[in-house]
Protein backbone atom coordinates (compact mmCIF):
# COMPACT_ATOMS: atom_id res chain seq x y z
CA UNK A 1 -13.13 -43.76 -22.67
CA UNK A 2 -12.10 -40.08 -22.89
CA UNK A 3 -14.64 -38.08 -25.47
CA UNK A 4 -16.58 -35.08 -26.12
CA UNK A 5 -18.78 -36.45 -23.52
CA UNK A 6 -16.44 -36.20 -20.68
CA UNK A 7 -15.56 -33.07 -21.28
CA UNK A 8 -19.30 -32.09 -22.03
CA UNK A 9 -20.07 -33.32 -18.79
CA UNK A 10 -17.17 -31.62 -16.89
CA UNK A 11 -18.18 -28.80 -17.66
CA UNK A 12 -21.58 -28.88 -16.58
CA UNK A 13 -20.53 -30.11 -13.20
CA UNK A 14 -17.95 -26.56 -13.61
CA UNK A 15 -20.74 -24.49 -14.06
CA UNK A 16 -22.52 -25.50 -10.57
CA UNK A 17 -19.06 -24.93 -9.00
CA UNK A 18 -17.42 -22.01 -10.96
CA UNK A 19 -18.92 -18.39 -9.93
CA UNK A 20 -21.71 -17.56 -13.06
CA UNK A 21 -19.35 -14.05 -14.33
CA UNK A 22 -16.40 -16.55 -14.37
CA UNK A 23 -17.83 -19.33 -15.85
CA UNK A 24 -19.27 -17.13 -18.80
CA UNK A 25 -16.14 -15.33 -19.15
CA UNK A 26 -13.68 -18.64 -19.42
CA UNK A 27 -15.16 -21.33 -19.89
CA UNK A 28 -18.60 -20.50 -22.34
CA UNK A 29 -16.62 -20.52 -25.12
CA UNK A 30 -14.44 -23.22 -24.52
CA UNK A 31 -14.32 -26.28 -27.15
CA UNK A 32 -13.21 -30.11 -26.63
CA UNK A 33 -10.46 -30.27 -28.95
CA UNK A 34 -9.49 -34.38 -29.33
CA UNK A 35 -8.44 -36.62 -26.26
CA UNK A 36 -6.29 -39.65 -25.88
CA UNK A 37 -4.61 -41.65 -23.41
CA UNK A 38 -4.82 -40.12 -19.96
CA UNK A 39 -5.26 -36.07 -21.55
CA UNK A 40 -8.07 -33.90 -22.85
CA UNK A 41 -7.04 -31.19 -25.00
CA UNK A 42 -9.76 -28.45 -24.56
CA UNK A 43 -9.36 -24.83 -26.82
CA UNK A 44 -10.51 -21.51 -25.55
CA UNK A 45 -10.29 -18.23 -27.83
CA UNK A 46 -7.61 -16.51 -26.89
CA UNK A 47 -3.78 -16.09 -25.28
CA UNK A 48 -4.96 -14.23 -22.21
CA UNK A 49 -8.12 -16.86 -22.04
CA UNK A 50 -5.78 -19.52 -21.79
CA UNK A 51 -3.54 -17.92 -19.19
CA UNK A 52 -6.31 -17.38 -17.13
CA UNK A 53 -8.07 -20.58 -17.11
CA UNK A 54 -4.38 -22.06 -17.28
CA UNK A 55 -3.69 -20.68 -13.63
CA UNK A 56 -6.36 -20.36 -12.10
CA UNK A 57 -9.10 -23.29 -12.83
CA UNK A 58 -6.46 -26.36 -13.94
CA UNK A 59 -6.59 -28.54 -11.06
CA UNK A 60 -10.31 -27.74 -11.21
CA UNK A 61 -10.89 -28.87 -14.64
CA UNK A 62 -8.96 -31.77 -14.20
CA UNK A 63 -11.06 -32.86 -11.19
CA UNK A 64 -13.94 -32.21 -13.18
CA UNK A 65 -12.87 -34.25 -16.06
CA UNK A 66 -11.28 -36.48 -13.80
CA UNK A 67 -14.84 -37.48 -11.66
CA UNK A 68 -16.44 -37.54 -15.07
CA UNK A 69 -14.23 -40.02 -16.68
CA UNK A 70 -14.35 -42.18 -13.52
CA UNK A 71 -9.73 -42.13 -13.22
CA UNK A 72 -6.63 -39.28 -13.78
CA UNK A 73 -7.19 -36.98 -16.79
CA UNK A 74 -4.81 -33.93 -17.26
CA UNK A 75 -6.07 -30.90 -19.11
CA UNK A 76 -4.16 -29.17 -22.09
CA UNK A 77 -5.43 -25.77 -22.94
CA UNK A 78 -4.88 -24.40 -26.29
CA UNK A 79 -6.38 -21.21 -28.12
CA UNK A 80 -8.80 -21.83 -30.85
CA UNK A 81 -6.74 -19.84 -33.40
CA UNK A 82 -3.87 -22.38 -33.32
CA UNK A 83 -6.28 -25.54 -34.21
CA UNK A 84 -6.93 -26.65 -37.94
CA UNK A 85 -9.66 -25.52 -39.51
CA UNK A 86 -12.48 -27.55 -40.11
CA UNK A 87 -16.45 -27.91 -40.40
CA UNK A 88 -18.32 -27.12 -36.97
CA UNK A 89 -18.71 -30.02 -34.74
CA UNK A 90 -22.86 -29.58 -34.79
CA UNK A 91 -22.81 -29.69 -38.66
CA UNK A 92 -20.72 -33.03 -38.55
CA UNK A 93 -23.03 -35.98 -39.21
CA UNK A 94 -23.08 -38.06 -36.40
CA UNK A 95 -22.44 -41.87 -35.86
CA UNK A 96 -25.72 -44.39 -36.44
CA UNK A 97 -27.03 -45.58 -33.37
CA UNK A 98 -26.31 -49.01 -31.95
CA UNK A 99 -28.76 -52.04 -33.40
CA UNK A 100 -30.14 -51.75 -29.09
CA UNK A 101 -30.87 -47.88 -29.35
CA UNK A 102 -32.50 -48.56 -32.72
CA UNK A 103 -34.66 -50.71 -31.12
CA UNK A 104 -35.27 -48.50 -28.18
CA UNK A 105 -38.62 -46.90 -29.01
CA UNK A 106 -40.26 -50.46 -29.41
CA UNK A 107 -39.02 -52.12 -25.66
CA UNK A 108 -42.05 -52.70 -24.05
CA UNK A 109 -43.79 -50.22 -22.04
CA UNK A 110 -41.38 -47.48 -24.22
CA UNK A 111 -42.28 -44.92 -26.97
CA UNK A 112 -39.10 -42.71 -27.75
CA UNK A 113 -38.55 -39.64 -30.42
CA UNK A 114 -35.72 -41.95 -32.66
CA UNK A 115 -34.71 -38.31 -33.48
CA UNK A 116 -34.25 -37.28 -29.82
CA UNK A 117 -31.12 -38.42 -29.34
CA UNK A 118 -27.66 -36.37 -27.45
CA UNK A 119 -26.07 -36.39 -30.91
CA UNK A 120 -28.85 -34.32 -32.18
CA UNK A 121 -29.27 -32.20 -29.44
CA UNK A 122 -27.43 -28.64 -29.95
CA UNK A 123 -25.78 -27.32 -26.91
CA UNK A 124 -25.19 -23.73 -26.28
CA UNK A 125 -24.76 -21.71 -22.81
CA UNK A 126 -28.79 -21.67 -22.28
CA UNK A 127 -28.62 -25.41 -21.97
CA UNK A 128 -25.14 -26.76 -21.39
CA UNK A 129 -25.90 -27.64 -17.84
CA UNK A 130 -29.30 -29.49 -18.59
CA UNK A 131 -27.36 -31.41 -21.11
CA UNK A 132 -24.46 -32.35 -18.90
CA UNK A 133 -26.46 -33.57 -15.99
CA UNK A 134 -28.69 -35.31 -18.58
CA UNK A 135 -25.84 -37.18 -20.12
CA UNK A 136 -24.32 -37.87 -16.54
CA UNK A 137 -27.36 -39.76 -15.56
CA UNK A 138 -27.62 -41.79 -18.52
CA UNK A 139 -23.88 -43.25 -18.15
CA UNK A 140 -24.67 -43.82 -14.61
CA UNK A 141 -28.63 -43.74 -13.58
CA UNK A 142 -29.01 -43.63 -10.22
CA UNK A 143 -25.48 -43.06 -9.01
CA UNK A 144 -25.62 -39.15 -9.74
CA UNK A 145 -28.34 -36.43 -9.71
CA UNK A 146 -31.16 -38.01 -8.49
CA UNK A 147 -34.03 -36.93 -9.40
CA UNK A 148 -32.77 -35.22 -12.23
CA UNK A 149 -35.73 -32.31 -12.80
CA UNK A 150 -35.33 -30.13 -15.70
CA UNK A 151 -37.74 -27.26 -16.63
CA UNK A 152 -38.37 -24.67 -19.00
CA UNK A 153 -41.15 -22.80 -20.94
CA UNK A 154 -42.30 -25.06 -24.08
CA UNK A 155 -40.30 -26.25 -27.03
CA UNK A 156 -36.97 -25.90 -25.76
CA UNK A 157 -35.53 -29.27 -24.93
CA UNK A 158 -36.81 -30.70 -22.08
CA UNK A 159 -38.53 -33.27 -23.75
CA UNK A 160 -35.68 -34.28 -26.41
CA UNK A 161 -32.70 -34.85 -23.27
CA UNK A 162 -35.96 -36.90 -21.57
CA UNK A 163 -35.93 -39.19 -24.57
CA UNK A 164 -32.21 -39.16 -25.22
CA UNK A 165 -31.74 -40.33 -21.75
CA UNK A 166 -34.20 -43.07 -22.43
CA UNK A 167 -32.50 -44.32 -25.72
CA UNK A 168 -28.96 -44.12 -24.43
CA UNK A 169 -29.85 -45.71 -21.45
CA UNK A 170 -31.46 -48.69 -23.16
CA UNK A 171 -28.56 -48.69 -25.91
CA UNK A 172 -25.92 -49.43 -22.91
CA UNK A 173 -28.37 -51.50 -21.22
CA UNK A 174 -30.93 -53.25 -23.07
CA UNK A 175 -32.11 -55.33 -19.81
CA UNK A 176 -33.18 -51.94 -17.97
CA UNK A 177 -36.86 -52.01 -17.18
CA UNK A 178 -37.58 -48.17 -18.16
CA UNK A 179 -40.99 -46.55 -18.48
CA UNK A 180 -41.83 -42.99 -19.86
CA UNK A 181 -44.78 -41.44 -19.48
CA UNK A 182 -46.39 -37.96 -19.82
CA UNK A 183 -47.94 -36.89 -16.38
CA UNK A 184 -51.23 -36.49 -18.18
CA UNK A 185 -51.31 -40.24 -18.53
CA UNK A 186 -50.00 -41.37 -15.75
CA UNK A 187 -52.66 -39.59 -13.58
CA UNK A 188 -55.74 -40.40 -16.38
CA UNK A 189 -54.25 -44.28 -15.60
CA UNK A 190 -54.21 -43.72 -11.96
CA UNK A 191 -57.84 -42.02 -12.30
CA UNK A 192 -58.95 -45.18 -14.29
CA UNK A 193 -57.42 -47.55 -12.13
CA UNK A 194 -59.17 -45.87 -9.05
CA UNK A 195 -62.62 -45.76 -10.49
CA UNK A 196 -62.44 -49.76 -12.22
CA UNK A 197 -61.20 -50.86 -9.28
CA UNK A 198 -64.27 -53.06 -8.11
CA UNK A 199 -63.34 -55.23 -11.55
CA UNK A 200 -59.99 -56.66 -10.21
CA UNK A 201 -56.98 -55.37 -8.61
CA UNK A 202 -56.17 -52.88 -11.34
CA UNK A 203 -54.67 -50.13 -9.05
CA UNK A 204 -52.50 -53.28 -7.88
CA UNK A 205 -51.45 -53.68 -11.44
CA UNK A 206 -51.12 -50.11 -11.58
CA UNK A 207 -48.32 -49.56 -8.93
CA UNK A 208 -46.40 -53.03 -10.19
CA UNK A 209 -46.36 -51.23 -13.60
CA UNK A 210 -44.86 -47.92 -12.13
CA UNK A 211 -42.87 -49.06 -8.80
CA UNK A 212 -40.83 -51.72 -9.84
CA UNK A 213 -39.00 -49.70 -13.00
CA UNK A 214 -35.07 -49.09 -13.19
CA UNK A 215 -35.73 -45.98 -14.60
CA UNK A 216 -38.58 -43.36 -14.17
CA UNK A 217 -39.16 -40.04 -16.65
CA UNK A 218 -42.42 -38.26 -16.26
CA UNK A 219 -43.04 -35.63 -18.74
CA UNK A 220 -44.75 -32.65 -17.43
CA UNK A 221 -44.90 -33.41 -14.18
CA UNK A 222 -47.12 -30.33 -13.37
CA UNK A 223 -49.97 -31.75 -13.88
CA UNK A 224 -49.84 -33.73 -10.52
CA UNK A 225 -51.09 -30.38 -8.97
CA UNK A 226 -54.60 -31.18 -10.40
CA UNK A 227 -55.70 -34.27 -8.04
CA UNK A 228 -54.62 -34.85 -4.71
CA UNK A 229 -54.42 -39.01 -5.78
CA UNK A 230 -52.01 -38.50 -8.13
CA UNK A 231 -49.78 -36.48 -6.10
CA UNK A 232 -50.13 -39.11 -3.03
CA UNK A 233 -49.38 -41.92 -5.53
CA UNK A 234 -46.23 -40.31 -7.24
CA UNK A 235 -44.84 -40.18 -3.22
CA UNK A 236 -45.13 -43.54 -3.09
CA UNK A 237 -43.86 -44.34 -6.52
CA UNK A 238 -40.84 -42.05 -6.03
CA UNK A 239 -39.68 -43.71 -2.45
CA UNK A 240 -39.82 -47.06 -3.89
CA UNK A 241 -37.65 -46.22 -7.07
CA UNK A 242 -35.73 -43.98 -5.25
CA UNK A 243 -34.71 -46.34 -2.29
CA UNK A 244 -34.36 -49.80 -4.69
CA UNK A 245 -31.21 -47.28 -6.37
CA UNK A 246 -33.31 -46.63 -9.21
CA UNK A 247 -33.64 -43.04 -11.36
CA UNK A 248 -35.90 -40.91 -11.64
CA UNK A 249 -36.13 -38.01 -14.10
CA UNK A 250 -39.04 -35.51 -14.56
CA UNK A 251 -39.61 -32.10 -16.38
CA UNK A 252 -42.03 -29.27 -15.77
CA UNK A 253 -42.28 -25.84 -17.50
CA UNK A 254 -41.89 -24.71 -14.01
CA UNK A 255 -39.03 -25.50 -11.22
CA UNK A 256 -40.68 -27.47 -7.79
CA UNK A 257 -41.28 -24.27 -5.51
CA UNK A 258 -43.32 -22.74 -8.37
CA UNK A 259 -45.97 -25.64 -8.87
CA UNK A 260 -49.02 -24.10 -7.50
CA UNK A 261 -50.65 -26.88 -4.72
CA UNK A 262 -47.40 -29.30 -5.07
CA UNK A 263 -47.06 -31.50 -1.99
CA UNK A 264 -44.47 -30.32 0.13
CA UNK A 265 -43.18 -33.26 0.82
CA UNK A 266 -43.08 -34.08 -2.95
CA UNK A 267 -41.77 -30.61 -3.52
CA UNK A 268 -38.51 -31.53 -1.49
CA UNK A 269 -37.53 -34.73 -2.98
CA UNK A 270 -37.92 -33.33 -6.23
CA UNK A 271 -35.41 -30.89 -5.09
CA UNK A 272 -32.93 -33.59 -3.30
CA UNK A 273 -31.14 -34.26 -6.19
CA UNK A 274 -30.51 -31.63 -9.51
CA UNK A 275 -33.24 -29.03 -10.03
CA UNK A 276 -31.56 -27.49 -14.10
CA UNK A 277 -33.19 -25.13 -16.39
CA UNK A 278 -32.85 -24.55 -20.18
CA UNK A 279 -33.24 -21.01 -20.54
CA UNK A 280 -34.47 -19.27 -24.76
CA UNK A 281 -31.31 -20.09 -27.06
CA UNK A 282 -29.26 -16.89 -27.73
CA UNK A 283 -28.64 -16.13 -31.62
CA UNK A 284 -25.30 -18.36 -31.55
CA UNK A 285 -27.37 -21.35 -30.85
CA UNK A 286 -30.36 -20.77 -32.95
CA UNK A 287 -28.20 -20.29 -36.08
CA UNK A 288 -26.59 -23.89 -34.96
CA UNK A 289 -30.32 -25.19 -34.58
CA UNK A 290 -31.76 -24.32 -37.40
CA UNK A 291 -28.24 -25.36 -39.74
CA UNK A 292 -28.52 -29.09 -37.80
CA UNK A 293 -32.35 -28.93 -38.30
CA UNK A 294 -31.52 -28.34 -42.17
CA UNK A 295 -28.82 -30.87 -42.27
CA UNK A 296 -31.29 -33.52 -41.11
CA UNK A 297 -34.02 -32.56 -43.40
CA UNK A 298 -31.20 -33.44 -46.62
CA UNK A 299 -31.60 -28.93 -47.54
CA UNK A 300 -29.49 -27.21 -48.67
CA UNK A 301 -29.95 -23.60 -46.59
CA UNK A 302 -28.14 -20.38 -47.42
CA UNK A 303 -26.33 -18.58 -44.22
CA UNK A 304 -29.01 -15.95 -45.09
CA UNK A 305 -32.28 -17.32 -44.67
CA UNK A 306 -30.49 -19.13 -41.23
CA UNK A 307 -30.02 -15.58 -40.10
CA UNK A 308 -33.51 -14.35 -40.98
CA UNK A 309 -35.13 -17.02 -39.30
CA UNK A 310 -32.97 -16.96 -36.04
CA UNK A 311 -33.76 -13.07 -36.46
CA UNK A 312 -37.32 -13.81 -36.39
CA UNK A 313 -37.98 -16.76 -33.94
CA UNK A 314 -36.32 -15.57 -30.82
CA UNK A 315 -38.10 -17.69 -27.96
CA UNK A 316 -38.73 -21.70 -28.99
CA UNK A 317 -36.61 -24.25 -30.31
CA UNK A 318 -39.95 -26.37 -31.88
CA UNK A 319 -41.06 -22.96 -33.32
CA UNK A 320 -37.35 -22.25 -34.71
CA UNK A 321 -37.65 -25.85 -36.36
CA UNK A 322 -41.40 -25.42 -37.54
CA UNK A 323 -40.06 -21.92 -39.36
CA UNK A 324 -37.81 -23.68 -41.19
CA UNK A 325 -40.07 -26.56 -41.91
CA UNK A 326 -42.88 -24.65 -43.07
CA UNK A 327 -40.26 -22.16 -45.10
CA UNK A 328 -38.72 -25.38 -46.96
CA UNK A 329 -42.36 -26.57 -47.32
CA UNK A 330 -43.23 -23.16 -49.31
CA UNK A 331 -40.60 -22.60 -51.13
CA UNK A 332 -41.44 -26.17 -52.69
CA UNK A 333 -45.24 -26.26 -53.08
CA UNK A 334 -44.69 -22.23 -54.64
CA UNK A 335 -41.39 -23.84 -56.89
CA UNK A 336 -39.39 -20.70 -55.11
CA UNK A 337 -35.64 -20.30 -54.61
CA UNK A 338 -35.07 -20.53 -51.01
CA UNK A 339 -34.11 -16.98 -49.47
CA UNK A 340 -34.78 -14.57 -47.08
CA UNK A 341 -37.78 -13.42 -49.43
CA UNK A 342 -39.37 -16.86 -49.72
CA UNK A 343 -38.91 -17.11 -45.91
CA UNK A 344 -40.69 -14.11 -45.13
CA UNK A 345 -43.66 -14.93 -47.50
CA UNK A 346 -43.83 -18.49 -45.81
CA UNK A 347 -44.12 -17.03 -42.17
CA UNK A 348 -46.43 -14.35 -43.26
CA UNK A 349 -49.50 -16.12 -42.14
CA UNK A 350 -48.32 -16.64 -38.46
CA UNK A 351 -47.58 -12.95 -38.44
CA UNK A 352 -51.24 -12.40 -39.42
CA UNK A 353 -52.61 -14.76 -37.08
CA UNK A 354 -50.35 -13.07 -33.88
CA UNK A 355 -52.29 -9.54 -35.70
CA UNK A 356 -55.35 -10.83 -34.49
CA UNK A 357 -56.35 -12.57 -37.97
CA UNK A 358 -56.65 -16.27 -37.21
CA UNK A 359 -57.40 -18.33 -40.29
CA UNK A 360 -61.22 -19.26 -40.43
CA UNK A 361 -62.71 -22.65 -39.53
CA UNK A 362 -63.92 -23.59 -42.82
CA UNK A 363 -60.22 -22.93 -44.01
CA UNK A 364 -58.50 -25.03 -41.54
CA UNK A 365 -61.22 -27.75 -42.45
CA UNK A 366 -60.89 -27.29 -45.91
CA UNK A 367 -57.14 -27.62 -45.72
CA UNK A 368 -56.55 -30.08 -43.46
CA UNK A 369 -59.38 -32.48 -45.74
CA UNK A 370 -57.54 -31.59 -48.45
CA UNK A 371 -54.12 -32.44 -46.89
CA UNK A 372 -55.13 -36.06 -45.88
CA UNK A 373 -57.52 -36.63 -48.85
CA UNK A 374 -60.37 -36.73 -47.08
CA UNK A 375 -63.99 -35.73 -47.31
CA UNK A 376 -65.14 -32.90 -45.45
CA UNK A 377 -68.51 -35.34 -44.53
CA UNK A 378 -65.96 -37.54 -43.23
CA UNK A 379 -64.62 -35.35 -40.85
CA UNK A 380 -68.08 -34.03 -39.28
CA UNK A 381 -69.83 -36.96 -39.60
CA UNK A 382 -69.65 -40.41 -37.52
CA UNK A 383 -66.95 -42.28 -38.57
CA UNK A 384 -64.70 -43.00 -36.01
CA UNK A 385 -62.01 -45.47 -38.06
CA UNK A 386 -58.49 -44.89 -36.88
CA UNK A 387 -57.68 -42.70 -39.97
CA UNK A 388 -60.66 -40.46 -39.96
CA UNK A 389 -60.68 -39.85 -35.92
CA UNK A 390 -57.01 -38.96 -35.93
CA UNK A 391 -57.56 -36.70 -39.47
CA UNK A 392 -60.35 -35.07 -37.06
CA UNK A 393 -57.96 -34.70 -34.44
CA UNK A 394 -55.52 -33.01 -36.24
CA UNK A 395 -58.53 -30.38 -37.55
CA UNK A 396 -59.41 -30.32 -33.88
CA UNK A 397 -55.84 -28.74 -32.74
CA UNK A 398 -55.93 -26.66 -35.87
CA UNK A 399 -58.94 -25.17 -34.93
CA UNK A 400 -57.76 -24.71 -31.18
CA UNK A 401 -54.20 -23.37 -31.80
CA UNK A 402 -54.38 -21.44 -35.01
CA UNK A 403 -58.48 -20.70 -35.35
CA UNK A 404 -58.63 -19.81 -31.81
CA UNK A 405 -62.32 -21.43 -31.18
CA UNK A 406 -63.65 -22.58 -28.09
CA UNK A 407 -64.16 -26.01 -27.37
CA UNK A 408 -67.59 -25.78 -27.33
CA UNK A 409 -67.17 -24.13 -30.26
CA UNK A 410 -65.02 -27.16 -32.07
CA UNK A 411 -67.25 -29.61 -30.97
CA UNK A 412 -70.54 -28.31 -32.29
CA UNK A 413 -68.83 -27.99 -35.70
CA UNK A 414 -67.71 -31.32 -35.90
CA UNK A 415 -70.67 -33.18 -35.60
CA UNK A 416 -72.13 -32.30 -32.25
CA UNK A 417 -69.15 -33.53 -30.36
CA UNK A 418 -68.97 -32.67 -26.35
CA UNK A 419 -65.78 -30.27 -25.18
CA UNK A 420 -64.29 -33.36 -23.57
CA UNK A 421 -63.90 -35.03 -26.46
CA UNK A 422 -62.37 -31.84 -28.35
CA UNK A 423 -60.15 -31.53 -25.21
CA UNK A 424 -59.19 -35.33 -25.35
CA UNK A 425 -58.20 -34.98 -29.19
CA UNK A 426 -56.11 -31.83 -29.00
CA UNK A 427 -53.98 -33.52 -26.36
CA UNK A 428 -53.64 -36.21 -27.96
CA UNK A 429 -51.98 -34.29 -31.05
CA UNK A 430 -49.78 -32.22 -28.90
CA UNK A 431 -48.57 -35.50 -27.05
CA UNK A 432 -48.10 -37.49 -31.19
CA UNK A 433 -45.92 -34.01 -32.11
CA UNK A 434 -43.18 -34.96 -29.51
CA UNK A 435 -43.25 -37.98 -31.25
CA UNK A 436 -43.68 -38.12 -34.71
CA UNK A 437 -41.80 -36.20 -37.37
CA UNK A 438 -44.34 -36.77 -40.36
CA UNK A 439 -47.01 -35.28 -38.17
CA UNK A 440 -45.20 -31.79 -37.96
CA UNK A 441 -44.63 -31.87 -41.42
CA UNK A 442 -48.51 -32.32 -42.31
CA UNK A 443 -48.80 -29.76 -39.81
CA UNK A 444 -46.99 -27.49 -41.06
CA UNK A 445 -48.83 -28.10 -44.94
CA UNK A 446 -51.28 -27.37 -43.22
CA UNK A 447 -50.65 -24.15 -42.21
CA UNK A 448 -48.52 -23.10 -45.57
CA UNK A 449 -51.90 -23.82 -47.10
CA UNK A 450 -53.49 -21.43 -44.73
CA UNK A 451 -51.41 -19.02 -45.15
CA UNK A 452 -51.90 -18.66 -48.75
């Protein structure tokens, strides 16, 4: 069926093909309009925009749409000024997912981000083409791009398409046997496996778990560099998926030829299939972020703060969200009217800690006891109930990310604990805020508190 999908994915297959001066010149701007029947009405912004892409990129297009659509499309071009008026397509709410993606996150061996889904995800020109190819592969996993690796620096996507793929995947086909994992665990399980394995044939169990999958995505797959095992076992584990017709997706903050002591032979079949980067949002796309983000959260957000905050937060998408978070979070707990002045009292603090100021440890443990209700003996003391160790976890981070200690450090304040374990439990937050919504927002208390 012809939809904003089609032509979504057309034109990230144009933007491998078209010349990178042309393609920003005609096509960045161009909008899916409505389709029906056998045509795709598609609006650029101007006469001599449409003449252009009219006569020279046409037949193109239409081959584009065409292969995406899987039959004949023909292409209409129209200029934006002659189209109806109407709210912008990222502010539109969109449809609820089907009963199969709802349950998505609970299939076994799966644990997907219910708000990382391709409706939510904004697209812009910094990461049309990682959202094309990632749509592409979830209509047809392992027909097209394959490996589909996507990098960038942190917080700008990589991990939402990862999970979107997931969900949509599993919403068309419930029966796929799909398993995501960060790299971090898979190589800890291989690493376990390896040293249990006089206790039964866990490392046996190990590869069934892995090799016999539909559909592979490894978050962070840059971590393989650290053991030579892991890397020899991911060769193995690729080849089988790979030649049974299966997918395989992975991201990195880093494209293959950078990752220091990466295989070469695993270096080149990550590269055999689609090696796409999502590159810092330009202004455009941050505004659209942040109004989406907003939208989500039920707030009502003046044009004004938008622009302040997409001012301020130039480089992260997660950042971009936590500003607003923490900004709607302040303005509430302070009973503030939200604008540009409430903004910039609620991101004071980080500018304080980037000054060199970081907030002191007996403040983050004060605040974070005080968030979760908590006693402060609680938290350096012994108990290791699933409340109080993940309450200590969250202190942990805290005092990593925003106190700047040491591990060392960390540990001896909570109790004695060894670096390992600090280590362990600031992971394990950082791997639960891909995850969990709530846990951002406490977060971000947190830090309003902090700030203060």
């Amino acid at each position: 069926m012809l939809s904003r999908r089609t032509w979504e994915a057309a034109l990230g297959a144009l933007q491998v093909e078209v010349p990178k001066a042309d393609f920003a010149a005609w096509f960045r701007d161009a909008t899916f309009v409505r389709a029906g029947g056998r045509e795709i009405v598609v609006a650029v912004p101007t006469v001599f925009a449409k003449e252009i892409v009219t006569r020279r990129y046409r037949e193109m297009v239409a081959r584009a749409v065409s292969k995406a659509h899987g039959g004949n499309v023909d292409v209409t071009f129209v200029v934006q000024a002659e189209q109806p008026a109407g709210p912008p397509a990222w502010l539109a709410d969109p449809a609820p997912p089907p009963a199969t993606a709802q349950a998505a996150s609970t299939a076994p061996g799966v644990r997907l981000n219910p708000r990382y889904t391709f409706e939510r995800f904004v697209v812009g020109s910094s990461n049309r083409l990682a959202h094309a190819a990632a749509l592409r592969v979830s209509e047809r996993p392992g027909d097209v791009y394959n490996p589909l690796f996507l990098y960038s620096g942190v917080g700008l996507g990589k991990t939402h398409l990862l999970h979107a793929i997931g969900r949509a995947v599993l919403a068309q086909r419930p029966e796929t046997r799909l398993r995501y994992v960060p790299c971090e665990t898979f190589v800890n399980e291989l690493l376990h496996a390896i040293r249990t394995e006089s206790r039964g044939d866990r490392r046996r169990r190990f590869r069934e778990r892995y090799r016999t999958v539909d559909l592979l995505m490894v978050d962070d797959v840059e971590f393989l560099s650290r053991t030579e095992a892991s890397q020899e076992e991911m060769f193995h584990t690729f080849n089988a998926i790979y030649e049974a017709g299966g997918q395989i997706v992975l991201t990195s903050d880093r494209p293959p030829r950078e990752i220091s002591r990466l295989e070469a032979r695993l270096r080149s079949r990550f590269e055999v299939g689609l090696v796409a980067d999502i590159q810092a949002p330009d202004l455009d796309l941050r505004r659209m972020i942040l109004h989406q983000h907003a939208a989500a959260a039920g707030a009502s957000v003046s044009d004004e703060v938008v622009d302040f905050l997409a001012d301020r937060i130039t480089r992260n998408v997660r950042e971009l969200e936590g500003a607003l978070t923490r900004t709607l979070i302040y303005a509430e707990l302070h009973g503030l009217e939200l604008q540009p002045a409430a903004a910039e009292q609620a991101l004071s603090g980080l500018g304080r800690a980037a000054a060199g100021r970081p907030p002191a440890t007996a403040a983050i443990l004060a605040a974070t006891s005080r968030h979760f209700d908590l006693p402060q003996e609680d938290l350096l003391g012994k108990r290791r109930d699933a409340r109080t160790a993940g309450v200590r976890q969250v202190a942990m981070y805290l005092m990593r990310n925003d106190g700047r200690e040491t591990l060392p450090e960390i540990g001896r304040v909570l109790g004695g604990r060894d670096h390992t374990t600090v280590l362990h439990g600031c992971n394990k937050i950082e791997r639960r805020l891909k995850l969990e919504d709530q846990l951002k927002a406490d977060i971000e208390a947190i830090r309003v508190h902090l700030a203060d």
